[in-house]
C-alpha atoms as a PDB file:
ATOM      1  CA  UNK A   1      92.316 101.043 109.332  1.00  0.00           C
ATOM      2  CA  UNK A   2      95.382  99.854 107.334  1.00  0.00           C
ATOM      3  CA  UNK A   3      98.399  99.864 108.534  1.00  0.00           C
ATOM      4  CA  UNK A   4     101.583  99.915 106.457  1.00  0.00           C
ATOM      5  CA  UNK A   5     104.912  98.494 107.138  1.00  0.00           C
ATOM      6  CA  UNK A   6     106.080  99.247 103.631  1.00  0.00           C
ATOM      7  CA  UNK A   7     105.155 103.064 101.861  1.00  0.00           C
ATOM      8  CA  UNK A   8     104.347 102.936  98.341  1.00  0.00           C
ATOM      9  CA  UNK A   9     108.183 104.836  97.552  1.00  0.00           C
ATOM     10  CA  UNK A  10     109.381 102.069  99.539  1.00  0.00           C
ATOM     11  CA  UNK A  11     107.935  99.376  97.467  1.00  0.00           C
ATOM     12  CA  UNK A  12     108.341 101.184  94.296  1.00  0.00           C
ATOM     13  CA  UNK A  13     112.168 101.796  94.943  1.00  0.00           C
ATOM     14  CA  UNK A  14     112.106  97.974  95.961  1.00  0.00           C
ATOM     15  CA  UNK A  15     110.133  97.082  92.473  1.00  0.00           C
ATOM     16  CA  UNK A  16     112.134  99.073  90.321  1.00  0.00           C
ATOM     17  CA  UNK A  17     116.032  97.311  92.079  1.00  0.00           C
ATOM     18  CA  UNK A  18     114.566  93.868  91.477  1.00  0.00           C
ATOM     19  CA  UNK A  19     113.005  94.242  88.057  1.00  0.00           C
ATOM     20  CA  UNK A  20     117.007  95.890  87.172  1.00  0.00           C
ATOM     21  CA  UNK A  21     119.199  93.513  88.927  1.00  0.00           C
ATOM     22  CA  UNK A  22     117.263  90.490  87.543  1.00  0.00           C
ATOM     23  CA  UNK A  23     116.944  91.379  83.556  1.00  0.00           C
ATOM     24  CA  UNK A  24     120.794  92.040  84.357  1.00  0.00           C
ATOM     25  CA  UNK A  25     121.176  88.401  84.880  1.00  0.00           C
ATOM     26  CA  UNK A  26     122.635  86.330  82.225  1.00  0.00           C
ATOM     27  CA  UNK A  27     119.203  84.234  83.267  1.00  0.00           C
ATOM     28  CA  UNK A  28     116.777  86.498  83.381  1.00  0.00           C
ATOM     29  CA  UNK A  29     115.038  86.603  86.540  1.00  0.00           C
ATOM     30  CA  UNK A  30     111.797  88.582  88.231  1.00  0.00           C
ATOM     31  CA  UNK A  31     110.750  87.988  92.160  1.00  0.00           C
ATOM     32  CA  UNK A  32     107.580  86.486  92.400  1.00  0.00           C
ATOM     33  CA  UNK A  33     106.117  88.573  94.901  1.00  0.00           C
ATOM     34  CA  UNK A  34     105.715  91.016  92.231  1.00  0.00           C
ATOM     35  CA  UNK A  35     103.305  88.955  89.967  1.00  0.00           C
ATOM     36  CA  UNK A  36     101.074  90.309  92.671  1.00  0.00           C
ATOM     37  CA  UNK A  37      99.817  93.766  92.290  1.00  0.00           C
ATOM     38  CA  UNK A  38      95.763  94.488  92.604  1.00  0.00           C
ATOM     39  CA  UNK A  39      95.486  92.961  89.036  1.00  0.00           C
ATOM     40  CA  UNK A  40      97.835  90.096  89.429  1.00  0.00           C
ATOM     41  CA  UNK A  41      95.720  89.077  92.457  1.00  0.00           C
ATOM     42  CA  UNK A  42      92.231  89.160  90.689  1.00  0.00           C
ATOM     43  CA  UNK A  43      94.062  87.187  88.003  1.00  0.00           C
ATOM     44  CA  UNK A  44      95.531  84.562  90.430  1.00  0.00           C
ATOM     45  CA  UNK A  45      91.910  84.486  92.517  1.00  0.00           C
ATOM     46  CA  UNK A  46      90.454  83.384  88.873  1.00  0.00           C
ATOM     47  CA  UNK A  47      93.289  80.711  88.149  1.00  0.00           C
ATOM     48  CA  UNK A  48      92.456  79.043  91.746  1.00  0.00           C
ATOM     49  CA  UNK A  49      88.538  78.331  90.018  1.00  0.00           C
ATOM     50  CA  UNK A  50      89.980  76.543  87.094  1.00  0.00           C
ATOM     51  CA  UNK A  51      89.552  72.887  86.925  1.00  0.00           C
ATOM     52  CA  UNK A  52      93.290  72.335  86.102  1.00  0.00           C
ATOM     53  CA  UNK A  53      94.389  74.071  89.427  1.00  0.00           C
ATOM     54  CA  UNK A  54      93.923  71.521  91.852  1.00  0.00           C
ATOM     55  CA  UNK A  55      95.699  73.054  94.680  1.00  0.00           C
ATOM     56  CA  UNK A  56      93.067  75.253  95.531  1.00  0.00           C
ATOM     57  CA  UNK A  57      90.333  73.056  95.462  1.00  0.00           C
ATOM     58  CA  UNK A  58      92.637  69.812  97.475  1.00  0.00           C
ATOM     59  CA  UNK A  59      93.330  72.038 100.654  1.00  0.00           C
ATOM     60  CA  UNK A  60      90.007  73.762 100.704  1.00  0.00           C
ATOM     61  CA  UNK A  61      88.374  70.117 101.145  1.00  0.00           C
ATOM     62  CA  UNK A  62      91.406  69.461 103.842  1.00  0.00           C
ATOM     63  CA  UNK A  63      90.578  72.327 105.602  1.00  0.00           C
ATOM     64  CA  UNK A  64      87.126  72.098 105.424  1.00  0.00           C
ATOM     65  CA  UNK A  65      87.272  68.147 106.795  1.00  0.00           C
ATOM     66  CA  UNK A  66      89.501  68.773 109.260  1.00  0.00           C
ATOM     67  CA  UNK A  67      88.502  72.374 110.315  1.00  0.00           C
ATOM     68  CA  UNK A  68      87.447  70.968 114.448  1.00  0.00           C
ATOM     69  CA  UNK A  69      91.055  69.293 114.907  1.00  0.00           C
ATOM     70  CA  UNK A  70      92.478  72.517 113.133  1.00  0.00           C
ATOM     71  CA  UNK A  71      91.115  74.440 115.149  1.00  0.00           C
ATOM     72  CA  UNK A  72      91.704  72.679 118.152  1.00  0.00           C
ATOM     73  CA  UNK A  73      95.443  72.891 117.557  1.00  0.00           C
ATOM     74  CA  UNK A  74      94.908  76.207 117.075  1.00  0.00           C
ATOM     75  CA  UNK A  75      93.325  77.041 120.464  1.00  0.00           C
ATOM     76  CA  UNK A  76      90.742  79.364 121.760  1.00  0.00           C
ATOM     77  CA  UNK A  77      90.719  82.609 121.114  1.00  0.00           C
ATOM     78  CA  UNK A  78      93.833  82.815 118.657  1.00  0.00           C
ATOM     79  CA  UNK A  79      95.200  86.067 116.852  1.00  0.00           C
ATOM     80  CA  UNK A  80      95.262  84.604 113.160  1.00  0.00           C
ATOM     81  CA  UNK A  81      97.823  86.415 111.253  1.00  0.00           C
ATOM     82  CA  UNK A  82      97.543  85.477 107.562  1.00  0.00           C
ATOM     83  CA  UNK A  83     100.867  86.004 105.298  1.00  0.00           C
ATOM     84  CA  UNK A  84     100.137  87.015 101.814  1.00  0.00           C
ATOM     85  CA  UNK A  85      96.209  86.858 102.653  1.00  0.00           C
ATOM     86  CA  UNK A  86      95.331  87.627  98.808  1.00  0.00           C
ATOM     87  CA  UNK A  87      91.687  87.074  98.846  1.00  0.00           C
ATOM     88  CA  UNK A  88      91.058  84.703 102.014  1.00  0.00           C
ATOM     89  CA  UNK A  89      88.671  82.550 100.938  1.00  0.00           C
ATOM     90  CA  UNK A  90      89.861  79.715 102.585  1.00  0.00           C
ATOM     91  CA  UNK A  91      90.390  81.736 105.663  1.00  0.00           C
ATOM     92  CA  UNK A  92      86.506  81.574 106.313  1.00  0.00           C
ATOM     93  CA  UNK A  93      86.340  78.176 106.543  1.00  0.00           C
ATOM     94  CA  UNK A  94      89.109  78.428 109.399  1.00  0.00           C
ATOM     95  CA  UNK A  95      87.826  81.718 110.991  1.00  0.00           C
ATOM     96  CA  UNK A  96      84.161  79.957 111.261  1.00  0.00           C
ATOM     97  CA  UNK A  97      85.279  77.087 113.019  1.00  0.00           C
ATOM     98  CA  UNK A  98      87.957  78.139 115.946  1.00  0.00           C
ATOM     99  CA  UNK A  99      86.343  79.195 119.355  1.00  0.00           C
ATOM    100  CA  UNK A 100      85.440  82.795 120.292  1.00  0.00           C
ATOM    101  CA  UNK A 101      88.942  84.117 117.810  1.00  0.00           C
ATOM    102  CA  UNK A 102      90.331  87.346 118.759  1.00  0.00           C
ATOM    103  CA  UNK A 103      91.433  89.359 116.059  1.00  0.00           C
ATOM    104  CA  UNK A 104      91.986  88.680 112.354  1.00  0.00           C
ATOM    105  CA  UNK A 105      95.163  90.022 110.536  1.00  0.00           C
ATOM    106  CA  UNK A 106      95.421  89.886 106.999  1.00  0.00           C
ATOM    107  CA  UNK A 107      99.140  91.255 105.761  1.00  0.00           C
ATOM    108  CA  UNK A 108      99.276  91.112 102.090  1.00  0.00           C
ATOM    109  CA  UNK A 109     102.026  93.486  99.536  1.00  0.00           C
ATOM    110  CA  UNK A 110      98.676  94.463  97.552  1.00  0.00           C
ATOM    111  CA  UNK A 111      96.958  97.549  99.550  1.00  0.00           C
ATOM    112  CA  UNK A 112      93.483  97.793  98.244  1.00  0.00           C
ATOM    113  CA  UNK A 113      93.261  94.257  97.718  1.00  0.00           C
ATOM    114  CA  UNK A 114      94.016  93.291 101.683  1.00  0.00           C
ATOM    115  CA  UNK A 115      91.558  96.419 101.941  1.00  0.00           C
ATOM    116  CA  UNK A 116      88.633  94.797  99.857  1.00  0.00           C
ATOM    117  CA  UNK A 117      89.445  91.385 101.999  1.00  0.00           C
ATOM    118  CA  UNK A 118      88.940  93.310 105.275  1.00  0.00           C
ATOM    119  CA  UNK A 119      86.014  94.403 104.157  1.00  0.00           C
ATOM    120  CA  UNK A 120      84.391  90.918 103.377  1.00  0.00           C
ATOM    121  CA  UNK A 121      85.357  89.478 106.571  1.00  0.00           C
ATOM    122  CA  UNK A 122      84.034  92.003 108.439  1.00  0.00           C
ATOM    123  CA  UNK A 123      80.583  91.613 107.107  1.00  0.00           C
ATOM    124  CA  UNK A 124      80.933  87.586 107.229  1.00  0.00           C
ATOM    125  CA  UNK A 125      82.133  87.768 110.889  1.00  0.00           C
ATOM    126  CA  UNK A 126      80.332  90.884 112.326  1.00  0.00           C
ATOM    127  CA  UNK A 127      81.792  89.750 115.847  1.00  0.00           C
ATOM    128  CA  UNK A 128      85.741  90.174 114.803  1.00  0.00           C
ATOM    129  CA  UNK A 129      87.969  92.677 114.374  1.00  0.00           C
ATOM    130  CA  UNK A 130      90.228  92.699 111.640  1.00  0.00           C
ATOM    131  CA  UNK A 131      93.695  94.568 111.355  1.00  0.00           C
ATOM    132  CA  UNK A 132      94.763  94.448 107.579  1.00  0.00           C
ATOM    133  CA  UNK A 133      98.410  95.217 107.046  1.00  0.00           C
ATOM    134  CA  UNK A 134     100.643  96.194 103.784  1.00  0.00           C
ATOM    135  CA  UNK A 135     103.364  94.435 104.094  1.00  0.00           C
ATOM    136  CA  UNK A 136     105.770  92.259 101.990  1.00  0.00           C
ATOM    137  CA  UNK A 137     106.167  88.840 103.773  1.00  0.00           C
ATOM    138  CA  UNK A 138     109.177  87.697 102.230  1.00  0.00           C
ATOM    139  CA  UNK A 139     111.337  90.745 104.153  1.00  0.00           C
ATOM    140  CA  UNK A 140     111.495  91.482 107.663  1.00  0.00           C
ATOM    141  CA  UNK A 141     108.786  93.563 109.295  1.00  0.00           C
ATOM    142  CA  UNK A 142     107.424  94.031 112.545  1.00  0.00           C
ATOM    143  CA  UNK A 143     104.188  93.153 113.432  1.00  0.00           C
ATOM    144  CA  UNK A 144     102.264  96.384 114.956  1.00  0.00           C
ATOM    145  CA  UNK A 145     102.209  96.353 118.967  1.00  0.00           C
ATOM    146  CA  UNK A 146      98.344  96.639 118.581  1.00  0.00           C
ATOM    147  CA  UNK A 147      97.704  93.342 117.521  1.00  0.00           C
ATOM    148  CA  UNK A 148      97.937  90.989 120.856  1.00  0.00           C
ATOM    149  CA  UNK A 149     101.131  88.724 121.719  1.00  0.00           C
ATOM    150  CA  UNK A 150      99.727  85.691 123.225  1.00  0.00           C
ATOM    151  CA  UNK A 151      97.455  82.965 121.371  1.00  0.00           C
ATOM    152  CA  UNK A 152      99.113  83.865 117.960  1.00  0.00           C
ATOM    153  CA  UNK A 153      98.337  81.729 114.730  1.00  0.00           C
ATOM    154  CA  UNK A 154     100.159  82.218 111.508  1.00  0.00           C
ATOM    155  CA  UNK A 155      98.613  80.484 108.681  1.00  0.00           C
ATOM    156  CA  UNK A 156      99.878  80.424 105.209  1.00  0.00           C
ATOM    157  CA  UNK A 157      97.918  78.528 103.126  1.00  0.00           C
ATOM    158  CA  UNK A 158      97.517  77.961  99.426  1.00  0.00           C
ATOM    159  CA  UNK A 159     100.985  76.416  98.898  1.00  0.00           C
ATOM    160  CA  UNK A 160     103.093  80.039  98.526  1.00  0.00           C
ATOM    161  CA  UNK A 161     105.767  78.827 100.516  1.00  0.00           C
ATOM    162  CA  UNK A 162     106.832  76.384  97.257  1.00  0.00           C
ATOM    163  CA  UNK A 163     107.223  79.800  95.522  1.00  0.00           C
ATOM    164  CA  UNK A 164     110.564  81.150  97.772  1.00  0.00           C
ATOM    165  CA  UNK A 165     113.936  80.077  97.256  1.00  0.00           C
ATOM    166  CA  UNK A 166     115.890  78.285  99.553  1.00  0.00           C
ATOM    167  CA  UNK A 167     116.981  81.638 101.386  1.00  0.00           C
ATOM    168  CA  UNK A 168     113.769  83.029 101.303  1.00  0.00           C
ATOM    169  CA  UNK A 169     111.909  79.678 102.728  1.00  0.00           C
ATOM    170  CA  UNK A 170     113.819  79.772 105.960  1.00  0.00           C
ATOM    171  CA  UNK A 171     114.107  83.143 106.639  1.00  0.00           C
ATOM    172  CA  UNK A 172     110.126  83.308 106.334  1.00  0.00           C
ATOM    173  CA  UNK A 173     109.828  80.412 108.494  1.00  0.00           C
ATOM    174  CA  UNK A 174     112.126  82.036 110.770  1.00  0.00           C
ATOM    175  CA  UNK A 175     110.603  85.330 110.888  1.00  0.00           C
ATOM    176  CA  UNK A 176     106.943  83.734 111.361  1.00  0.00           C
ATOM    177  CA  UNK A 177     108.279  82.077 114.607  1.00  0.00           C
ATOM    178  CA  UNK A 178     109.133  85.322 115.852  1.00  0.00           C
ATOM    179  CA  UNK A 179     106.066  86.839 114.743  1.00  0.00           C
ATOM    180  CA  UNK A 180     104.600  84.245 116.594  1.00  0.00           C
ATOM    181  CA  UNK A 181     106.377  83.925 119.949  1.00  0.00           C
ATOM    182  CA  UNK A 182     107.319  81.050 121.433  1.00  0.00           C
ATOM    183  CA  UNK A 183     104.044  79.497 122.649  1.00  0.00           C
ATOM    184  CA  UNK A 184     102.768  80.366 118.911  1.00  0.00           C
ATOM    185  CA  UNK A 185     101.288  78.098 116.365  1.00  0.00           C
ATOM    186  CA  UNK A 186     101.004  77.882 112.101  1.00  0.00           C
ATOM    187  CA  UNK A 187      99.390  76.812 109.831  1.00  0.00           C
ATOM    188  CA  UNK A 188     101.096  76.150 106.266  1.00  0.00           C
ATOM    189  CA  UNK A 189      99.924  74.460 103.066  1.00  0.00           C
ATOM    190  CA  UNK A 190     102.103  72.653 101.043  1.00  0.00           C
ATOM    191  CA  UNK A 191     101.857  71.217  97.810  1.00  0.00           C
ATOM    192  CA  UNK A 192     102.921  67.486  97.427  1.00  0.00           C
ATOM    193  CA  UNK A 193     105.137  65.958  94.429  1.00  0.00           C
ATOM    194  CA  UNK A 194     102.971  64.064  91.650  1.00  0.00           C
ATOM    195  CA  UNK A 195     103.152  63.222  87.711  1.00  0.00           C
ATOM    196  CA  UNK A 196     104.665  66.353  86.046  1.00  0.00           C
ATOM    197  CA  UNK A 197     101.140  66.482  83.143  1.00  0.00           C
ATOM    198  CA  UNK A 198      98.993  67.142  85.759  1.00  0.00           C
ATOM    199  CA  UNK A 199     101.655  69.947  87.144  1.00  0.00           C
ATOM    200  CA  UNK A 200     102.358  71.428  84.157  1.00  0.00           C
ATOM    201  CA  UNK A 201      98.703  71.500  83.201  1.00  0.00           C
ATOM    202  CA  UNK A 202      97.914  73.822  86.446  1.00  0.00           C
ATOM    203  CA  UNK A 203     100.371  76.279  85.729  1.00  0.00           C
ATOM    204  CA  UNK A 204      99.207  76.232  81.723  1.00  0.00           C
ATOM    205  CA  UNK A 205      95.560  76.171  81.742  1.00  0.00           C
ATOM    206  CA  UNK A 206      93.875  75.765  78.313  1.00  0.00           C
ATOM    207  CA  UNK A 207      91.892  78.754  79.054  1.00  0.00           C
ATOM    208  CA  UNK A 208      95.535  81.251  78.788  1.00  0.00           C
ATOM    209  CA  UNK A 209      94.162  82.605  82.605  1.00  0.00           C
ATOM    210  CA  UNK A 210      97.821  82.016  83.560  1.00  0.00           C
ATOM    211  CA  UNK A 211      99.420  82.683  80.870  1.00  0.00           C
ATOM    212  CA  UNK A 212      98.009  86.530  80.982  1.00  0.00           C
ATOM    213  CA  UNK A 213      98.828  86.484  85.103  1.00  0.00           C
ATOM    214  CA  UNK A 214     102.167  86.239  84.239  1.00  0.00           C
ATOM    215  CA  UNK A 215     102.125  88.168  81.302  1.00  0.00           C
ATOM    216  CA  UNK A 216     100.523  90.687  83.802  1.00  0.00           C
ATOM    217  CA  UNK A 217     103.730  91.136  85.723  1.00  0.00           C
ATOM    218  CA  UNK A 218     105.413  92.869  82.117  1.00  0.00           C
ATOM    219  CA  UNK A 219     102.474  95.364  82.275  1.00  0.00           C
ATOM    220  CA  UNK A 220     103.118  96.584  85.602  1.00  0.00           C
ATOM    221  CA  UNK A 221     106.620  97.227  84.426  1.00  0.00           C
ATOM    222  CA  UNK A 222     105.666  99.340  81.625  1.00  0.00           C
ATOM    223  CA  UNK A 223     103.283 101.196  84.043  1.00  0.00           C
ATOM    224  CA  UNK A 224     105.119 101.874  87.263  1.00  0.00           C
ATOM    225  CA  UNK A 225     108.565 101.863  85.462  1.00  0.00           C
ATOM    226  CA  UNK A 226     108.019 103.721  82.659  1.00  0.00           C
ATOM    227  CA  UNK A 227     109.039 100.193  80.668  1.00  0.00           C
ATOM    228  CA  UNK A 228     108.363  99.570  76.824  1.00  0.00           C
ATOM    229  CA  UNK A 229     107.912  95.537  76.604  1.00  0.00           C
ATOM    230  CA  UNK A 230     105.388  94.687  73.880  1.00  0.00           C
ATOM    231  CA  UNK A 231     103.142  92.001  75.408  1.00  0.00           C
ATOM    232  CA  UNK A 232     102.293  90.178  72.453  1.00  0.00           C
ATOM    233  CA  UNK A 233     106.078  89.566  71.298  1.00  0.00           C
ATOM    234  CA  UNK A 234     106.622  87.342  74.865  1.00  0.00           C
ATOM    235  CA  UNK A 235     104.359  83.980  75.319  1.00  0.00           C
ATOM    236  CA  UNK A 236     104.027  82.173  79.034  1.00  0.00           C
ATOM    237  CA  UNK A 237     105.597  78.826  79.379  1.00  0.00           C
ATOM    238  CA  UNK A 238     105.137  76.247  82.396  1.00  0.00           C
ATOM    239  CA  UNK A 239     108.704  73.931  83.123  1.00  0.00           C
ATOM    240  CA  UNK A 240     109.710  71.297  85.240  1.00  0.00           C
ATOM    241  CA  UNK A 241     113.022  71.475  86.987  1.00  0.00           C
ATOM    242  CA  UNK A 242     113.414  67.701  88.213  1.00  0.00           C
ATOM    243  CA  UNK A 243     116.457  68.986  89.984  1.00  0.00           C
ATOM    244  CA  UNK A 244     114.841  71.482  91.632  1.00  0.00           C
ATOM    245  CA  UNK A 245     111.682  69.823  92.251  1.00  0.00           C
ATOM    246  CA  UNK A 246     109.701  72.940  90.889  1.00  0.00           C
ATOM    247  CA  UNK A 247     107.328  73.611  88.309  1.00  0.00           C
ATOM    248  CA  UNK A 248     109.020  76.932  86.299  1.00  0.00           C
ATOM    249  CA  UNK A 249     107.228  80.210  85.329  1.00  0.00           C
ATOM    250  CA  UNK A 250     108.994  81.367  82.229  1.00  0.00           C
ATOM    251  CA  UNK A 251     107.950  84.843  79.749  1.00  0.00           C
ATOM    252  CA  UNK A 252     109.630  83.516  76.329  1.00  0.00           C
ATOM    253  CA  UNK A 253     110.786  86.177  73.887  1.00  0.00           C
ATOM    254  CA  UNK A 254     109.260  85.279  70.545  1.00  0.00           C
ATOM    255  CA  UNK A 255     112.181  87.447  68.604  1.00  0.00           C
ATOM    256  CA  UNK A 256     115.394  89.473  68.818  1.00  0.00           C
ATOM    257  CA  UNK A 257     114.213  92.322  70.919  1.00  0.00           C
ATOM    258  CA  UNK A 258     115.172  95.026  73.522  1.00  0.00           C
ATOM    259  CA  UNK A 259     113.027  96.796  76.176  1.00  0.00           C
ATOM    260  CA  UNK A 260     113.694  99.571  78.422  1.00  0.00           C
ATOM    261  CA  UNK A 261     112.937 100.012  81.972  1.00  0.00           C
ATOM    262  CA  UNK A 262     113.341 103.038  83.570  1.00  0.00           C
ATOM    263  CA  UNK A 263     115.858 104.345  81.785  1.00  0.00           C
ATOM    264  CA  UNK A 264     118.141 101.124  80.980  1.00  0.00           C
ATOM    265  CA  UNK A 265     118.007  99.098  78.073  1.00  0.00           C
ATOM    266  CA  UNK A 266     117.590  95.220  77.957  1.00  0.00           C
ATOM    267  CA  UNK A 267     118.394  92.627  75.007  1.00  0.00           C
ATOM    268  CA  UNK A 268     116.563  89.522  74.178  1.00  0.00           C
ATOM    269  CA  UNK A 269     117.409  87.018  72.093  1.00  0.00           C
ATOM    270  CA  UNK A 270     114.613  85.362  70.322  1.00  0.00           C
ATOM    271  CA  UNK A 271     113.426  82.509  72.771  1.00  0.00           C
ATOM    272  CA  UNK A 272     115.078  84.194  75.636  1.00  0.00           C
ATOM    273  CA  UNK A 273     113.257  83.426  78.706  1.00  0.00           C
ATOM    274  CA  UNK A 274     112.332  85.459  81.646  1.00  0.00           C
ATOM    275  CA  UNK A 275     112.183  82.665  85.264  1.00  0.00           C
ATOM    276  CA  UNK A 276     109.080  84.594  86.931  1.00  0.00           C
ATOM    277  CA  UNK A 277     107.964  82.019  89.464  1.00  0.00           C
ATOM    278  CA  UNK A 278     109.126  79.005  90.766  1.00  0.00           C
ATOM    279  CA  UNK A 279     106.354  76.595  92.446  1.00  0.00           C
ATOM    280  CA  UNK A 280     108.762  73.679  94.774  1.00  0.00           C
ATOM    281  CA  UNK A 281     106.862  70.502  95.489  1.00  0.00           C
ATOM    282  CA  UNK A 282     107.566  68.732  98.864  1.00  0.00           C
ATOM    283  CA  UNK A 283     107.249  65.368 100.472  1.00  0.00           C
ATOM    284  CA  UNK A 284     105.556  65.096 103.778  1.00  0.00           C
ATOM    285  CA  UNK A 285     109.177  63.857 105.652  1.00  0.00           C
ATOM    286  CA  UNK A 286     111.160  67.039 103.208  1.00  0.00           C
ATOM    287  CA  UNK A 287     108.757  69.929 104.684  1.00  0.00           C
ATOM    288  CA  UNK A 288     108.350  68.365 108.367  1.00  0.00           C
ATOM    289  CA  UNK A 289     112.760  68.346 108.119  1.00  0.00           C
ATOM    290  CA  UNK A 290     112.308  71.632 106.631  1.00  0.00           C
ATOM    291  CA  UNK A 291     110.075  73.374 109.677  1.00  0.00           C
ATOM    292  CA  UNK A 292     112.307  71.598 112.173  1.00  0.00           C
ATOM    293  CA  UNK A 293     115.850  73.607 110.637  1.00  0.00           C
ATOM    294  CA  UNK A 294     113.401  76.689 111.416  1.00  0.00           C
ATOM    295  CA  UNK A 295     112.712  76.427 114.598  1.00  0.00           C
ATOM    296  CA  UNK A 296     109.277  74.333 114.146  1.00  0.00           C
ATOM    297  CA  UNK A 297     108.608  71.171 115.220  1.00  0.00           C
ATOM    298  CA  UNK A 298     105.568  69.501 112.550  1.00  0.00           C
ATOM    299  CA  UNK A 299     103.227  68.261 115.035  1.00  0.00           C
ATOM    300  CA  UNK A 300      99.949  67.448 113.204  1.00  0.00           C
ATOM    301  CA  UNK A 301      99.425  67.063 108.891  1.00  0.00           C
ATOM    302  CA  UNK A 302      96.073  66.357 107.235  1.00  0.00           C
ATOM    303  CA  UNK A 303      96.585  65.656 103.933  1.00  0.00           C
ATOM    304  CA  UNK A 304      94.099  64.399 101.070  1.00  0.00           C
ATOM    305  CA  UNK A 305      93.565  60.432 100.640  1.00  0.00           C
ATOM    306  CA  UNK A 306      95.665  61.029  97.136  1.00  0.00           C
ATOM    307  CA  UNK A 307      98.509  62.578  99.327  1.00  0.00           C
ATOM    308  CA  UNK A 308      98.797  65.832  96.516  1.00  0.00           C
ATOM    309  CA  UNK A 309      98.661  68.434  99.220  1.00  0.00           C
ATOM    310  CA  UNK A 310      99.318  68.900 102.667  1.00  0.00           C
ATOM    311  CA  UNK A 311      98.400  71.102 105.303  1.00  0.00           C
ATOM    312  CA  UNK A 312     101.005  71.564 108.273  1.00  0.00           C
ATOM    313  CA  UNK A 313     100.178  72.143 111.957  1.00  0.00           C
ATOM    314  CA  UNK A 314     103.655  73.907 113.197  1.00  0.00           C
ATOM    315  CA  UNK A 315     104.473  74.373 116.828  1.00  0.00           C
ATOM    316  CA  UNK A 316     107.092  76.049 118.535  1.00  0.00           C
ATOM    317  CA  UNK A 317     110.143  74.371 120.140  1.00  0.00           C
ATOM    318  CA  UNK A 318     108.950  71.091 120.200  1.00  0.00           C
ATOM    319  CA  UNK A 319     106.196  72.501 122.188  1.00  0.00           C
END
């Protein structure tokens, strides 16, 4: 059964504060998290099987080389609680390796998606239980007292954490460790810094998959807030901010334009930009300084021979 942290007038109320407060920016601004409704995820689950998007396909290989010492760090019959679980495939590959795991718990905003994902890892792992939740990571929540205390993974993979800000980074980190406890574990993928072509290139793909994820997030507007934004008159556009160290989501405005979102009116000038997404890229000594601020101490990192991506093996208090 799901469980929800967050009701759907919750969320909406949520949607509809962000999507006003950021076009009132004098940069116009949308939350990430919100790229991610049940069609926003199948797109994203597509753009992680494009050649350009190596992120996917670097960690999956880490995971899947490294899956005995991963799991070993992870212990014996852990509580894996994944944050923004999407579609989990590269959950199986840990899930199949640790010993005898207790309970799988996928918490993801999207509702029937985390649904659909309990379903399929049910039928791949007869043997576990699974306790989806609907719940947005990136704010405080409680995990349910059903789900056990002790032996508590979190794992976070796919390199989401590049797409919080500052703020958001260590208050995540901060409120995993409590999800956790304090003999608790995670498990966090990171994605490395490299030549800006071949970033740009993931986050532009020559087949437009992106391009219509992000363009994705102005549909949802016009559907759950009664918006007006005309698709074709805004075009996707990957960035590098050097200063930053993030690749940039942007919608462009092709003209002189206004929209209207439940109720308010917005102006755009002609290439205006909306900042959807940011994606920061990390060095291995940056993150491992970053987990310790948090309350983590970075005790193991596989990484791929190249050195684009990382994955993180986080303990408690230096434990």
């Amino acid at each position: 059964m799901l469980q929800r942290v967050d009701d759907k007038t919750r969320q909406h109320e949520a949607f509809r504060a962000d999507v006003i407060a950021g076009l009132s920016q004098r940069q116009k601004t949308l939350p990430s998290r919100w790229l991610y409704d049940d069609r926003g995820c199948e797109l994203f689950e597509a753009i992680t099987h494009l050649d350009e998007y190596y992120p996917t396909r670097t960690e999956t290989a880490i995971l899947a080389e490294n899956a005995r010492e991963i799991a070993d760090f992870c212990g014996a019959q852990a509580v894996v609680l994944e944050y923004g679980a999407g579609a989990a495939r590269k959950t199986e590959i840990l899930l199949e390796a640790l010993a005898a795991p207790r309970l799988y718990v996928p918490i993801d905003i999207a509702a029937d998606f985390v649904m659909e994902t309990s379903t399929r890892v049910r039928d791949r792992f007869p043997g576990l239980k699974v306790q989806p939740i609907a719940a947005d990571f990136t704010s405080d929540f409680n995990i349910p007292v059903t789900v056990p205390a002790r032996q508590r993974v979190a794992f976070f993979p796919g390199s989401t954490i590049g797409n919080l800000n500052e703020a958001e980074t260590n208050g995540f980190l901060r409120r995993m460790r409590h999800h956790v406890g304090a003999l608790g574990r995670a498990i966090i993928g990171a994605d490395l810094k490299k030549d800006v072509a071949t970033l740009i290139a993931a986050y532009d793909d020559g087949a437009g998959v992106t391009a219509r994820f992000n363009l994705n997030l102005l549909a949802r507007i016009n559907r759950e807030l009664a918006g007006s934004f005309r698709l074709d008159q805004f075009v996707h556009e990957a960035r590098w901010n050097d200063a930053e160290s993030a690749i940039e989501m942007h919608l462009v405005s092709l003209k002189r334009q206004s929209a209207t979102v439940a109720g308010q009116s917005f102006q755009f000038r002609a290439g205006e930009t909306i900042h959807t997404e940011s994606s920061r890229k990390y060095t291995l000594d940056g993150f491992a300084k970053l987990a310790t601020n948090n309350g983590w101490q970075a005790s193991k990192i596989w990484a791929d021979a190249e050195r684009r991506f990382a994955l993180f093996g986080l303990s408690c208090g230096g434990a």
